[in-house]
C-alpha atoms as a PDB file:
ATOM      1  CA  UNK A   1      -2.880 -13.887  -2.607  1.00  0.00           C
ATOM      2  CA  UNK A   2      -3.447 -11.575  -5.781  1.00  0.00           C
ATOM      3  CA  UNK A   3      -1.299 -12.118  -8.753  1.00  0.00           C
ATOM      4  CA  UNK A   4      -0.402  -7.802  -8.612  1.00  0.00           C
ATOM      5  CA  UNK A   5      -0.654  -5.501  -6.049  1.00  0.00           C
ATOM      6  CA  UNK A   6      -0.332  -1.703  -7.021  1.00  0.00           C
ATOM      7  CA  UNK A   7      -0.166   1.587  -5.126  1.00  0.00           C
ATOM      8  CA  UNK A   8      -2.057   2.500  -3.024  1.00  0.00           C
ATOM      9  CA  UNK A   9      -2.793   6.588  -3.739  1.00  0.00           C
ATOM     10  CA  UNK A  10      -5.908   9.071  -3.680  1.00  0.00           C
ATOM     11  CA  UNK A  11      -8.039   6.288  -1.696  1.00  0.00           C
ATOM     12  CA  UNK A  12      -7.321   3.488  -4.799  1.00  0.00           C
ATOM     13  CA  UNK A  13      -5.456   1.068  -6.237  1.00  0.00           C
ATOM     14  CA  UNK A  14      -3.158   2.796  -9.404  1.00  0.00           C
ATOM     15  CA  UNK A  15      -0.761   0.820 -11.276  1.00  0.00           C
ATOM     16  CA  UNK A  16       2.489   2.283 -11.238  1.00  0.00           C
ATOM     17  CA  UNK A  17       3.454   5.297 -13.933  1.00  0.00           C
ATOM     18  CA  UNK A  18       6.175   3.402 -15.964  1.00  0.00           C
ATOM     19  CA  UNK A  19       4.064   0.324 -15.848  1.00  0.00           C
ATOM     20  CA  UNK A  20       7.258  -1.884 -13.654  1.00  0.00           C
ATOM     21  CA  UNK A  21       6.688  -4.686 -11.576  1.00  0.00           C
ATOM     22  CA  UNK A  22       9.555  -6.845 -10.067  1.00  0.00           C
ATOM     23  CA  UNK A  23       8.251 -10.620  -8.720  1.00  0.00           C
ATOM     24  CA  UNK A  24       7.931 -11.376  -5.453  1.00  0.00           C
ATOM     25  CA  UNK A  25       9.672 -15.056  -5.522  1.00  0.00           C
ATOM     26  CA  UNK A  26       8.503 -17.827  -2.863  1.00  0.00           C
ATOM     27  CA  UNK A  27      11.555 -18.920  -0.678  1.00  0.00           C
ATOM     28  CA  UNK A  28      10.099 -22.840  -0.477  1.00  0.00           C
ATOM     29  CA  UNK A  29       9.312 -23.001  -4.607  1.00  0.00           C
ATOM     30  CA  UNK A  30      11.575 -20.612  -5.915  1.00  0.00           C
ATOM     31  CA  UNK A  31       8.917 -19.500  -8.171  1.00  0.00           C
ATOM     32  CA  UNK A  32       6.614 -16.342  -8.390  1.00  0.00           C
ATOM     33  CA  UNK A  33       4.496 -15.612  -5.642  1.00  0.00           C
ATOM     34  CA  UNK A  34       2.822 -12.374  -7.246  1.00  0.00           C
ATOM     35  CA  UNK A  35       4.024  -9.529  -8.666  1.00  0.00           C
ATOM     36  CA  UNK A  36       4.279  -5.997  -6.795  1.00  0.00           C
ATOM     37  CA  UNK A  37       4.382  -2.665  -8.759  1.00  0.00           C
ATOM     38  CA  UNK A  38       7.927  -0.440  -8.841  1.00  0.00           C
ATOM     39  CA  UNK A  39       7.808   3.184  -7.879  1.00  0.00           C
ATOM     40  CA  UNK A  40       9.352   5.229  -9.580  1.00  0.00           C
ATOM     41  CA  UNK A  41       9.695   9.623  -8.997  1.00  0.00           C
ATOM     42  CA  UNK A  42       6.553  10.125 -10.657  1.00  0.00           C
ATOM     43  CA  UNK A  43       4.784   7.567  -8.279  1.00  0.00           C
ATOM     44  CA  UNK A  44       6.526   9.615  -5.233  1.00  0.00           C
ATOM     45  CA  UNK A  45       5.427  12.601  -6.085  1.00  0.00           C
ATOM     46  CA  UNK A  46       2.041  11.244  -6.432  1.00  0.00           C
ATOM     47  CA  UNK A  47       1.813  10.177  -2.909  1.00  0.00           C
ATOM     48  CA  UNK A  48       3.296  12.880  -1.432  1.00  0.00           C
ATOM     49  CA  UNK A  49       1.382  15.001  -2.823  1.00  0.00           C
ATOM     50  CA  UNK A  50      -1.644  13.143  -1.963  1.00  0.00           C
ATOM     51  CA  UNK A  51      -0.884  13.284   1.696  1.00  0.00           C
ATOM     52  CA  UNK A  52       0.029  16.848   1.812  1.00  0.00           C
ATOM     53  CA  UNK A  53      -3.392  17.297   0.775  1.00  0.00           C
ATOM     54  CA  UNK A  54      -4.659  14.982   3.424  1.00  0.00           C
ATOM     55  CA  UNK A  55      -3.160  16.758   5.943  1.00  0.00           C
ATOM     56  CA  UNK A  56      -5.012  19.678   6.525  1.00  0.00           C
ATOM     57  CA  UNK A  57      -8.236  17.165   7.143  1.00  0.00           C
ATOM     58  CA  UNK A  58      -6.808  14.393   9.044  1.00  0.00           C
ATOM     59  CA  UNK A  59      -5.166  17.726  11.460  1.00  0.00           C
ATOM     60  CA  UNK A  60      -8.376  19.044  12.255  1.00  0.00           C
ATOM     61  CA  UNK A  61      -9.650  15.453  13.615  1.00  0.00           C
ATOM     62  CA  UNK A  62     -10.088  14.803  17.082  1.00  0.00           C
ATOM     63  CA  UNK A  63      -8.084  11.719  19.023  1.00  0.00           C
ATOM     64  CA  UNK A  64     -10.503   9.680  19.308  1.00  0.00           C
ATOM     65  CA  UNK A  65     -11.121  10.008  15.449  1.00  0.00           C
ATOM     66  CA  UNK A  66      -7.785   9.646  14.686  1.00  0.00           C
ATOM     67  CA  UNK A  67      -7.814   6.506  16.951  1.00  0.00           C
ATOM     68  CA  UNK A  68     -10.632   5.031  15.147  1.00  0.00           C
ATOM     69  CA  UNK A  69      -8.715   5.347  11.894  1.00  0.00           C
ATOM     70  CA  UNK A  70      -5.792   3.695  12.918  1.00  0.00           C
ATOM     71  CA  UNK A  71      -7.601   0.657  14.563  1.00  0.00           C
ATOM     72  CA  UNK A  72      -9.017   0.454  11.198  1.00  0.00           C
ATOM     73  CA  UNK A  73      -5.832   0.326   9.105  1.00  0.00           C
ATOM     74  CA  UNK A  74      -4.682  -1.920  12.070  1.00  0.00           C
ATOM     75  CA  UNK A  75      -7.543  -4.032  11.317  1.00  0.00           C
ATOM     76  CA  UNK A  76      -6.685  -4.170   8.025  1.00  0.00           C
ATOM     77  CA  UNK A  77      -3.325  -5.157   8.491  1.00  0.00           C
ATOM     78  CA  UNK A  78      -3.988  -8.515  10.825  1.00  0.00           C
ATOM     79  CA  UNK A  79      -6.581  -9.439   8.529  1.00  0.00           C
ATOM     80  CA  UNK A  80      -4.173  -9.705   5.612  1.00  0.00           C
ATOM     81  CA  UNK A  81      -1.303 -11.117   7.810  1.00  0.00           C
ATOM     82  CA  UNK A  82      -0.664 -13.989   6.346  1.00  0.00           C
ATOM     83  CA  UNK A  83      -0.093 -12.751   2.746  1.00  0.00           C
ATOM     84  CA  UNK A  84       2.007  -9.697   3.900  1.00  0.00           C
ATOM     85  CA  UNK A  85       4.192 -12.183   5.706  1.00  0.00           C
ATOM     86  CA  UNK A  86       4.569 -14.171   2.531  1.00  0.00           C
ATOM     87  CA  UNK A  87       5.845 -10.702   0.886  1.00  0.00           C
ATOM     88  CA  UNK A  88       8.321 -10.139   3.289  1.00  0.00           C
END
């Protein structure tokens, strides 16, 4: 597991704008697992933003692309199961 995970905007990793963090806290140790950044408005905007811009392109895909995207992320996602169950 990393010791910080920030957001995820634009296609990378950006810490958060006010430079927060709150601790992630491990239910079996009761000490800190890692730390994950704090959004704040600024970091909203960001985002939003971001995937109003996205938009347009990701529209004018086809199904099957689309498809292939999300198997990807969904690939993604079971190969870092076991730490995002952790965050939970």
């Amino acid at each position: 597991m990393k010791q910080r995970y920030e957001h995820f905007i634009h296609g990378q990793w950006t810490p958060p704008i006010t430079g927060e963090y709150f601790e992630r806290i491990s239910p079996i140790t009761e000490k800190p697992l890692t730390q994950i950044a704090r959004g704040g408005q600024g970091d909203i905007d960001a985002a939003v933003q971001d995937a109003q811009c996205a938009f347009g392109a990701w529209k004018r895909l086809s199904i099957e692309e689309r498809a292939a995207h999300m198997r990807a992320v969904a690939a993604g996602i079971q190969a870092e199961a076991e730490p995002l169950a952790l965050l939970q």
